[in-house]
PDB file of N, CA and C in Angstrom:
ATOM      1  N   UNK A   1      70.481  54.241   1.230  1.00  0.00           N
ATOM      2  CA  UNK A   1      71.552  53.477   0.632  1.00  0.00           C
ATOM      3  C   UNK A   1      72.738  53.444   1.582  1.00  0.00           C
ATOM      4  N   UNK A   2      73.993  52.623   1.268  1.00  0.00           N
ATOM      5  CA  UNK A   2      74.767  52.890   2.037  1.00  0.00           C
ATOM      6  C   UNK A   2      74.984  51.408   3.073  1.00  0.00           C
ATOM      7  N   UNK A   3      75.415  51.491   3.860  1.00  0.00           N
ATOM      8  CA  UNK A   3      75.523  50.853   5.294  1.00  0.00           C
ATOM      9  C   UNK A   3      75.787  48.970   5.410  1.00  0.00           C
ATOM     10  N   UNK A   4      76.814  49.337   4.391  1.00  0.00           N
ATOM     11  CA  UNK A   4      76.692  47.556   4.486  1.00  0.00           C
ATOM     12  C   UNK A   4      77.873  47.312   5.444  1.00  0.00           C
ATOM     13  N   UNK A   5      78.147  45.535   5.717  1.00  0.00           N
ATOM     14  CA  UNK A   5      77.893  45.632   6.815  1.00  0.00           C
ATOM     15  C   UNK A   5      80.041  45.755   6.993  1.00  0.00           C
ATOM     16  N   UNK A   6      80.577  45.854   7.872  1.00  0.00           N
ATOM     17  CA  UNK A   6      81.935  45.921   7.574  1.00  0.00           C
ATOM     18  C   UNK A   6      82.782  44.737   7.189  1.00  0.00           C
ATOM     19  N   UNK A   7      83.527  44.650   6.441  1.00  0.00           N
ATOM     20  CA  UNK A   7      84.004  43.399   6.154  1.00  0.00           C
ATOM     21  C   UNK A   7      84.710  43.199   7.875  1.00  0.00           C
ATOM     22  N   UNK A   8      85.703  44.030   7.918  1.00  0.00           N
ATOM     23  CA  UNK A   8      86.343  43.265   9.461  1.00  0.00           C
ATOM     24  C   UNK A   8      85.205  43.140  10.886  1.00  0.00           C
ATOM     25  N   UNK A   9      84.051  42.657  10.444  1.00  0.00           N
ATOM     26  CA  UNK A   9      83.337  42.438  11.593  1.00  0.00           C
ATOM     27  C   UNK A   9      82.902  41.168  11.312  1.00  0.00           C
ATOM     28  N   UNK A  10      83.827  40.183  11.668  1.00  0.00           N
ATOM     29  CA  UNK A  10      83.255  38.446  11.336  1.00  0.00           C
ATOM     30  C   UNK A  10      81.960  38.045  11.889  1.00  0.00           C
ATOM     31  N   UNK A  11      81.494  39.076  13.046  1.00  0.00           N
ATOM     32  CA  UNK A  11      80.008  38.408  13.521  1.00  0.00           C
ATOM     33  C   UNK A  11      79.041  38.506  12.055  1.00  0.00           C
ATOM     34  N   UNK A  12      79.063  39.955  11.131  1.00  0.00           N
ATOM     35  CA  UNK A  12      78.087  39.684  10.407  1.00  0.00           C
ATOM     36  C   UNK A  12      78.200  38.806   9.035  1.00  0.00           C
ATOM     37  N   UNK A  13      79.285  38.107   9.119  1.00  0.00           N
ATOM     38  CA  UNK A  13      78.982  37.379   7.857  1.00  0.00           C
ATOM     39  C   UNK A  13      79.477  35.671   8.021  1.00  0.00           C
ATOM     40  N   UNK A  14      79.305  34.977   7.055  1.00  0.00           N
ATOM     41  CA  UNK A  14      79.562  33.510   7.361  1.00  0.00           C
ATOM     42  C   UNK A  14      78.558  32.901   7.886  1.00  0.00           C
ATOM     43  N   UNK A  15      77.237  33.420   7.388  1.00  0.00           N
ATOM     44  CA  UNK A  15      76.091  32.756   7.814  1.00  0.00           C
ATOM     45  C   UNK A  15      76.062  31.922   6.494  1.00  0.00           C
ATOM     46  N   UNK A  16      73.977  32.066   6.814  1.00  0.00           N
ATOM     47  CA  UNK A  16      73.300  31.468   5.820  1.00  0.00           C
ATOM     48  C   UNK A  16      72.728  31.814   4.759  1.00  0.00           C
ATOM     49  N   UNK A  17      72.847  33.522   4.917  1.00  0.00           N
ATOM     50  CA  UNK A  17      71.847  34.328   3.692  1.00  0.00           C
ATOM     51  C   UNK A  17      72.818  34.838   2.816  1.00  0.00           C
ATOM     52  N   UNK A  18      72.388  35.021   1.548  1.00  0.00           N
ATOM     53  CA  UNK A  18      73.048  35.243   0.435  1.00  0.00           C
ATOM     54  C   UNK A  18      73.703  36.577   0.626  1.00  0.00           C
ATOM     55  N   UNK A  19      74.400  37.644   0.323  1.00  0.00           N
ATOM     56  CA  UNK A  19      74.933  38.302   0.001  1.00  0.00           C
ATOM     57  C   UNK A  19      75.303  38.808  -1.477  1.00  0.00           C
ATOM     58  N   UNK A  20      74.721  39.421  -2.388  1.00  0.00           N
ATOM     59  CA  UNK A  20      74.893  39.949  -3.406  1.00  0.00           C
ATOM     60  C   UNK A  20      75.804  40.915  -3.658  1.00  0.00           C
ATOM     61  N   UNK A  21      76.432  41.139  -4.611  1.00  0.00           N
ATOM     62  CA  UNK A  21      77.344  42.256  -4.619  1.00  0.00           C
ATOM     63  C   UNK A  21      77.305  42.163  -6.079  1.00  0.00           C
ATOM     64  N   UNK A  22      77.892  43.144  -6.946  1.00  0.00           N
ATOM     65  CA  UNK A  22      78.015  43.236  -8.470  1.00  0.00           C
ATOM     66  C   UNK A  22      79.325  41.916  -9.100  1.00  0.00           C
ATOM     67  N   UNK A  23      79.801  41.679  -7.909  1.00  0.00           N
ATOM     68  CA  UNK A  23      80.805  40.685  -8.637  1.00  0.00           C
ATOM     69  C   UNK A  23      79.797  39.601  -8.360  1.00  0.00           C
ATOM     70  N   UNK A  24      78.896  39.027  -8.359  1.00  0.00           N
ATOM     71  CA  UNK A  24      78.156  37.385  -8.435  1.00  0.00           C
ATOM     72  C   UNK A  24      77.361  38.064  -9.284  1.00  0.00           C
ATOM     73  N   UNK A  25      77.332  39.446 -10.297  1.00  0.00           N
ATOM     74  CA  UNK A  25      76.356  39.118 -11.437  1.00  0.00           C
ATOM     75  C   UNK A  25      77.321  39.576 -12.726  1.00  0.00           C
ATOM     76  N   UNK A  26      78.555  39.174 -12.328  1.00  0.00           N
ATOM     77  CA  UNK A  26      79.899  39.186 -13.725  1.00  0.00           C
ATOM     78  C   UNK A  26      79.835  37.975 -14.382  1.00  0.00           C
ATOM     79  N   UNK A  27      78.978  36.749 -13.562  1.00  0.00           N
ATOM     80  CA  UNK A  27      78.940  35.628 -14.227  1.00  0.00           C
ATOM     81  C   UNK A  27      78.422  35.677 -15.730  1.00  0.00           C
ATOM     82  N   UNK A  28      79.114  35.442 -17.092  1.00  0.00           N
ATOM     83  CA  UNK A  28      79.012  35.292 -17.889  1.00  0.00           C
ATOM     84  C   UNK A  28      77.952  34.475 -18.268  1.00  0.00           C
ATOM     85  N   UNK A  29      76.826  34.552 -19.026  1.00  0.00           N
ATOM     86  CA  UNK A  29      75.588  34.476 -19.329  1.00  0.00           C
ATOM     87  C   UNK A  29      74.528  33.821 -17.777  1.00  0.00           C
ATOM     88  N   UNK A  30      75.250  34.043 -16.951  1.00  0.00           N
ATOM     89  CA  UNK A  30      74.370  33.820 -15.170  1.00  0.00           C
ATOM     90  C   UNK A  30      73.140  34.577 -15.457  1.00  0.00           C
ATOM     91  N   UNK A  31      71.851  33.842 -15.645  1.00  0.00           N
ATOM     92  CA  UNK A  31      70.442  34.655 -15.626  1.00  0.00           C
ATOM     93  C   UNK A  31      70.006  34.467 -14.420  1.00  0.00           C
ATOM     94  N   UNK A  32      70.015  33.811 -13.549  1.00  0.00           N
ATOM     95  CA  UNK A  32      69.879  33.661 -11.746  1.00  0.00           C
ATOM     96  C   UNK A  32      71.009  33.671 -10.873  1.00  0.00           C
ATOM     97  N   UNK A  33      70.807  34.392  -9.576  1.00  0.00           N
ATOM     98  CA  UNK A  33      71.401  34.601  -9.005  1.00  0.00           C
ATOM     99  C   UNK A  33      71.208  33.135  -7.882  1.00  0.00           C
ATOM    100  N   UNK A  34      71.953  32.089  -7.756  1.00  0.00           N
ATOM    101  CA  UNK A  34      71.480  30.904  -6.485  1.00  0.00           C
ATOM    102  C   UNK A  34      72.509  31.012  -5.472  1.00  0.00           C
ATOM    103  N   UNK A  35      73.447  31.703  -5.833  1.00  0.00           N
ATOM    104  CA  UNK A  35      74.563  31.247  -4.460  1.00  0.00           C
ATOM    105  C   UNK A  35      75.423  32.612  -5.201  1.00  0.00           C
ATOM    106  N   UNK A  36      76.114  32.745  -3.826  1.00  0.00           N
ATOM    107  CA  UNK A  36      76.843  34.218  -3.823  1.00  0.00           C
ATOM    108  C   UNK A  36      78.643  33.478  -3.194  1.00  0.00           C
ATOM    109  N   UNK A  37      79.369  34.428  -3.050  1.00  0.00           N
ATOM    110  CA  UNK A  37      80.618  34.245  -3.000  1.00  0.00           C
ATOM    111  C   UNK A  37      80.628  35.119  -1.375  1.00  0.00           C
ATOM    112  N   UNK A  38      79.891  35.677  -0.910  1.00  0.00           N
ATOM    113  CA  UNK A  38      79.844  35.895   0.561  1.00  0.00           C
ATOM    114  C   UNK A  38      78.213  35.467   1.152  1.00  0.00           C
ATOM    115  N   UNK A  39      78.435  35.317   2.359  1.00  0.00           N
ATOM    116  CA  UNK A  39      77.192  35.337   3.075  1.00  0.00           C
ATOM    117  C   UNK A  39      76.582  36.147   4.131  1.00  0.00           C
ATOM    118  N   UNK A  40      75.629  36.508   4.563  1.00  0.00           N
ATOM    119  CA  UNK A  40      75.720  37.134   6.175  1.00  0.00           C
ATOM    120  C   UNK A  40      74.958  36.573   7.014  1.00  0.00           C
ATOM    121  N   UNK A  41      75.316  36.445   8.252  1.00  0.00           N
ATOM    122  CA  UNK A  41      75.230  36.388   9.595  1.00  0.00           C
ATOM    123  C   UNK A  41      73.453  36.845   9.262  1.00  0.00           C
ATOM    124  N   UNK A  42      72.967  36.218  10.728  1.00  0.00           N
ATOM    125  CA  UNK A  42      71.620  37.085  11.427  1.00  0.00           C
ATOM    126  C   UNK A  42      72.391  38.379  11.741  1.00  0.00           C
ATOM    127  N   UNK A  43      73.357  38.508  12.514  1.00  0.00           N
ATOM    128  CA  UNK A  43      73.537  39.877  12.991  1.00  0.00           C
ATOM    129  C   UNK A  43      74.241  40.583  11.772  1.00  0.00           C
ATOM    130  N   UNK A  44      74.486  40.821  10.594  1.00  0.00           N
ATOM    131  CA  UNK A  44      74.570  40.889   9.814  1.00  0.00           C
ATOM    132  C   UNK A  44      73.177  41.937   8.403  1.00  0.00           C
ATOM    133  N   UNK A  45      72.079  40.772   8.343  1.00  0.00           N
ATOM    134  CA  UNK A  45      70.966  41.238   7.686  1.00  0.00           C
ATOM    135  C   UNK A  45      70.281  42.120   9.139  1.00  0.00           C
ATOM    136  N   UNK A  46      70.651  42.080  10.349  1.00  0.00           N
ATOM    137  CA  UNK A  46      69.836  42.581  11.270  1.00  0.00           C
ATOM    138  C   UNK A  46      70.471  44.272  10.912  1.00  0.00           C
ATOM    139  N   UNK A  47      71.733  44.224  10.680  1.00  0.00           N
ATOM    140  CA  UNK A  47      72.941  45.665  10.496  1.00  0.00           C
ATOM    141  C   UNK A  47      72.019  46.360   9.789  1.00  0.00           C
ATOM    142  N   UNK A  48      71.570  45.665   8.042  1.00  0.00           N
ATOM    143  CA  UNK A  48      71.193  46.164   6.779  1.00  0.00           C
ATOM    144  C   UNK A  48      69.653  46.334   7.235  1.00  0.00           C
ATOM    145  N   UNK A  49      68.998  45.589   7.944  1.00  0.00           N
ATOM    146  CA  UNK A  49      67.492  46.086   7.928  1.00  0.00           C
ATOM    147  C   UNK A  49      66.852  45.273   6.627  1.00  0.00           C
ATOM    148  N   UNK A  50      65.445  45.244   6.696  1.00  0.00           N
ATOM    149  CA  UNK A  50      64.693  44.028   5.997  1.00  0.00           C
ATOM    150  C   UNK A  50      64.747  44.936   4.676  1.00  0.00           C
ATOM    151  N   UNK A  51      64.912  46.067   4.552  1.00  0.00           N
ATOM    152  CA  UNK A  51      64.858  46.829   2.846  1.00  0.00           C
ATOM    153  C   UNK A  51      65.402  46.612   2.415  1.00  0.00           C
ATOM    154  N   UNK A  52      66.262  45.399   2.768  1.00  0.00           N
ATOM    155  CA  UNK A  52      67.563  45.250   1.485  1.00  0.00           C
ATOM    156  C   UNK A  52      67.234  43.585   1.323  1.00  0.00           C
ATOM    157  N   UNK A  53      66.097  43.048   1.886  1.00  0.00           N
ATOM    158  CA  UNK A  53      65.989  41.959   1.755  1.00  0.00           C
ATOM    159  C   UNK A  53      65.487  41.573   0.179  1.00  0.00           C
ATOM    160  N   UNK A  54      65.430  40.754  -0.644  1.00  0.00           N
ATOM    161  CA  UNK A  54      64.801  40.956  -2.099  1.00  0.00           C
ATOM    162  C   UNK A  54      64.263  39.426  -1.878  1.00  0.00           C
ATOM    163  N   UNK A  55      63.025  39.200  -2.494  1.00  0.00           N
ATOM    164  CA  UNK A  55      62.093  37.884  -3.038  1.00  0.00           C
ATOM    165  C   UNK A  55      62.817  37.782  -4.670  1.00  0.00           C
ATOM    166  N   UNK A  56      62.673  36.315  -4.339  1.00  0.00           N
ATOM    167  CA  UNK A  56      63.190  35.151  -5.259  1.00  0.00           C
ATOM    168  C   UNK A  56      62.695  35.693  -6.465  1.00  0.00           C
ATOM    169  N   UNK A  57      63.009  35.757  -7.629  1.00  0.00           N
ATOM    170  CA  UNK A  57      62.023  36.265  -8.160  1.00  0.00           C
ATOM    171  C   UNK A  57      62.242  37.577  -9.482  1.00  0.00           C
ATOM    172  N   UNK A  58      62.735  38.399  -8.384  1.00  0.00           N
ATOM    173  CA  UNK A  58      62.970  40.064  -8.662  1.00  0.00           C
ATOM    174  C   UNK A  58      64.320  40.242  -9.308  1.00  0.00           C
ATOM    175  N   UNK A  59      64.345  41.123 -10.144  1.00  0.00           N
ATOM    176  CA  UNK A  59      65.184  41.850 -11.039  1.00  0.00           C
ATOM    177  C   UNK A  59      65.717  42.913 -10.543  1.00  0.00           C
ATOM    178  N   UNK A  60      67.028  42.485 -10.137  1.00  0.00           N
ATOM    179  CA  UNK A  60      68.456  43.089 -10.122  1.00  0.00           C
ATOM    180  C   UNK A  60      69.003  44.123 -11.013  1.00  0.00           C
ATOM    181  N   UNK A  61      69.187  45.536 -10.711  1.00  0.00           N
ATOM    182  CA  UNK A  61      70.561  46.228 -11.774  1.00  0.00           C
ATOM    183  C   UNK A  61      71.305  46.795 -10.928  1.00  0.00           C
ATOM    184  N   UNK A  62      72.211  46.408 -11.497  1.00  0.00           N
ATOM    185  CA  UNK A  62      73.551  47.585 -10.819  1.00  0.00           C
ATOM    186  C   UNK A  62      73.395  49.158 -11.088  1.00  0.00           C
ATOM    187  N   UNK A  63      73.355  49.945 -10.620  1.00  0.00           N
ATOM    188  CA  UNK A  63      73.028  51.177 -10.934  1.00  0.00           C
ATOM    189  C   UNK A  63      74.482  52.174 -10.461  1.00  0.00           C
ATOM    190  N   UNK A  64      75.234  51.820  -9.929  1.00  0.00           N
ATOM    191  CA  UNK A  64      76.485  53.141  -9.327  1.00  0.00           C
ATOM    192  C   UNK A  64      77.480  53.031 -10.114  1.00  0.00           C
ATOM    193  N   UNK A  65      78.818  51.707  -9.471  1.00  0.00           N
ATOM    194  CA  UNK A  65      79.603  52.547 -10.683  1.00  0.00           C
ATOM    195  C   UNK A  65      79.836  51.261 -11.823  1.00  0.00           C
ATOM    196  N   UNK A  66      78.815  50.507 -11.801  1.00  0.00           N
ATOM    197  CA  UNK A  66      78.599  49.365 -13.184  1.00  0.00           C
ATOM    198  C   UNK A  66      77.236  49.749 -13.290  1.00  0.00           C
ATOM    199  N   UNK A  67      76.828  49.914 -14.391  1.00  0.00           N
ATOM    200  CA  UNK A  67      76.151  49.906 -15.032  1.00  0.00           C
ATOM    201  C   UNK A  67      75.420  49.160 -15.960  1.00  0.00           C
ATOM    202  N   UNK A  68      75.637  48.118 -16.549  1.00  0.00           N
ATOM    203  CA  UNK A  68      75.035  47.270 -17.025  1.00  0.00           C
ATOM    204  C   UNK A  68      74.799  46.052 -16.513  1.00  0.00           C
ATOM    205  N   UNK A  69      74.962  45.455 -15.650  1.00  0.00           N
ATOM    206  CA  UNK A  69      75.038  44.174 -15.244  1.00  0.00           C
ATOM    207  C   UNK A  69      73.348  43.997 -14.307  1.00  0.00           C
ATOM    208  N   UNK A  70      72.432  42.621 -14.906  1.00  0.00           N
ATOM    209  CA  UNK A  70      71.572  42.541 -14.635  1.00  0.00           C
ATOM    210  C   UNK A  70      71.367  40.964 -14.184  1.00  0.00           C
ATOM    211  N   UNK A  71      70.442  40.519 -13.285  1.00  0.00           N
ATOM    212  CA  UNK A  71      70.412  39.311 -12.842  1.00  0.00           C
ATOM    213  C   UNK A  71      68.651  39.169 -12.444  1.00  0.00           C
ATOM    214  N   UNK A  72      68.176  37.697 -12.203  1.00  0.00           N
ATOM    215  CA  UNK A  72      67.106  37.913 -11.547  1.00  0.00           C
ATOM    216  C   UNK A  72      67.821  36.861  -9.830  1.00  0.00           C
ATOM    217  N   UNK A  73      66.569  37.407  -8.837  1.00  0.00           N
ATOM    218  CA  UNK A  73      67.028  36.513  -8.043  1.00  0.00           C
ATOM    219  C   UNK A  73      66.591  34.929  -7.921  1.00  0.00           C
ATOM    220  N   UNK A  74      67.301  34.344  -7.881  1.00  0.00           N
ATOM    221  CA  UNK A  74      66.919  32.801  -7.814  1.00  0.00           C
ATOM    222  C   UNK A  74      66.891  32.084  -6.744  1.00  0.00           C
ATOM    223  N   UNK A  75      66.739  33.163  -5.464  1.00  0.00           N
ATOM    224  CA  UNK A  75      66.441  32.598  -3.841  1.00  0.00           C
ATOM    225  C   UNK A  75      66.427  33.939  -3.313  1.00  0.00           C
ATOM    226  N   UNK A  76      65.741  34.005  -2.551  1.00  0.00           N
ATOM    227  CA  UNK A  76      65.691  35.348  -1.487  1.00  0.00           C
ATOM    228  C   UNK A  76      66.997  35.247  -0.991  1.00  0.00           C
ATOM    229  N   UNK A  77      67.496  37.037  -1.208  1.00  0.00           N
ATOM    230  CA  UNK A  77      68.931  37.486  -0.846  1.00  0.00           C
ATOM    231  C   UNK A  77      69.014  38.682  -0.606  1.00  0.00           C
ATOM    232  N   UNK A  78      70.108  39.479  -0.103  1.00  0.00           N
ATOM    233  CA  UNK A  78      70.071  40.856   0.231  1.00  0.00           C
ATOM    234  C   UNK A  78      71.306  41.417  -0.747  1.00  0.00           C
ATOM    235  N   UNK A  79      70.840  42.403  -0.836  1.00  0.00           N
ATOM    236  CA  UNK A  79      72.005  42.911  -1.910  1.00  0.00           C
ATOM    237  C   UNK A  79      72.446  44.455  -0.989  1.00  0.00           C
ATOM    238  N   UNK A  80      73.681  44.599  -1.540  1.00  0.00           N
ATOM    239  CA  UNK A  80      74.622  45.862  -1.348  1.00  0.00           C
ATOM    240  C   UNK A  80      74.044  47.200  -2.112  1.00  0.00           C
ATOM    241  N   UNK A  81      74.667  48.130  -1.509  1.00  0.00           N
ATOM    242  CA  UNK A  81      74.550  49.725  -1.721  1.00  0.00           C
ATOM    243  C   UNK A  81      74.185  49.989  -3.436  1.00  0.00           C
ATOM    244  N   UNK A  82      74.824  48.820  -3.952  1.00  0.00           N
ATOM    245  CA  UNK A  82      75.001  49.332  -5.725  1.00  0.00           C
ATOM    246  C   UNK A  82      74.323  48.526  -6.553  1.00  0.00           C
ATOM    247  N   UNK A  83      73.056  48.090  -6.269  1.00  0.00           N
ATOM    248  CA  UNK A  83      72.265  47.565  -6.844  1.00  0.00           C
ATOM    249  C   UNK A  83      71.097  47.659  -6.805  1.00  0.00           C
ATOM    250  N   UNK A  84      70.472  47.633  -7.449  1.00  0.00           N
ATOM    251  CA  UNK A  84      68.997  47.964  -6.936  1.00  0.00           C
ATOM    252  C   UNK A  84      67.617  46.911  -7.340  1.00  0.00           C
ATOM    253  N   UNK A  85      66.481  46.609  -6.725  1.00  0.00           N
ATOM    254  CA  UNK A  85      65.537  46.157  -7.204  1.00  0.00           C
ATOM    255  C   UNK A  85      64.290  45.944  -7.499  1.00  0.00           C
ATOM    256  N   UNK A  86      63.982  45.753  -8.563  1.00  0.00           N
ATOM    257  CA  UNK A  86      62.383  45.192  -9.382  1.00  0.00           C
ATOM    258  C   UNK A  86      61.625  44.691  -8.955  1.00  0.00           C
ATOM    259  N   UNK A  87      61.083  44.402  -7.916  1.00  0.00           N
ATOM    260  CA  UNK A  87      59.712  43.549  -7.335  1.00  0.00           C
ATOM    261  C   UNK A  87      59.063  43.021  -8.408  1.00  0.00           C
ATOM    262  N   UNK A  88      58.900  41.699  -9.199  1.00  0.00           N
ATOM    263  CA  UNK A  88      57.683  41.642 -10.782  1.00  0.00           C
ATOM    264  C   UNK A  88      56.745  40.870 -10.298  1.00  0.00           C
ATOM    265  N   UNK A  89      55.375  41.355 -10.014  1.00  0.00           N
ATOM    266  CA  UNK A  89      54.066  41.004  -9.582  1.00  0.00           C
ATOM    267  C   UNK A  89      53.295  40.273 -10.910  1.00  0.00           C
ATOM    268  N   UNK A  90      52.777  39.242 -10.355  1.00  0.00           N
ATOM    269  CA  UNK A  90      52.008  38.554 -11.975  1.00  0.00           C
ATOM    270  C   UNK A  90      50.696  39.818 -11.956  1.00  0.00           C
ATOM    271  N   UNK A  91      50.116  40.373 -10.913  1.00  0.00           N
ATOM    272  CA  UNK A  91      48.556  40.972 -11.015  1.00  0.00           C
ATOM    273  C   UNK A  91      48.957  42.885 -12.259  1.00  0.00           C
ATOM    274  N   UNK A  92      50.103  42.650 -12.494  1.00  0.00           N
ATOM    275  CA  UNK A  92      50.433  43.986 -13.061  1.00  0.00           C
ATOM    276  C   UNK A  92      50.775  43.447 -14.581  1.00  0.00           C
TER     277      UNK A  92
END
């Protein structure tokens, strides 16, 4: 956990990939996550490493210091230190 990427380092963000954080799942009845309020850079998701990458798909919780807030993803995105996620396989 841990290691996201620094805000004062403009190389990693202002890309193309989503960025998750617990504030884009405050959206009031938001059941997908499609667009985020930050983005990151390639050099950026390269910082975080592919384990924080999540498929379209998967179920989101906040787990640190919110606790209830749940989302699914509605495009492949990477999420921050305080969230965690569900992989949901149809073969299970």
């Amino acid at each position: 956990m841990g290691g996201a990427p620094l805000k004062s380092e403009n190389s990693f963000y202002n890309g193309r990939h989503l960025w998750a954080t617990i504030s884009d799942m405050n959206q009031k009845y938001q059941k997908y996550i499609t667009d985020t309020k930050l983005k990151l850079s390639d050099a950026g998701v390269e910082k975080l490493g592919e384990k924080r990458i999540v498929e379209k798909g998967s179920l989101l919780m906040s787990f640190k210091l919110t606790l209830d807030k749940t989302a699914f993803a509605g495009e492949e995105l990477i999420t921050n230190e305080a969230i965690v996620k569900l992989v949901l396989r149809d073969e299970y």
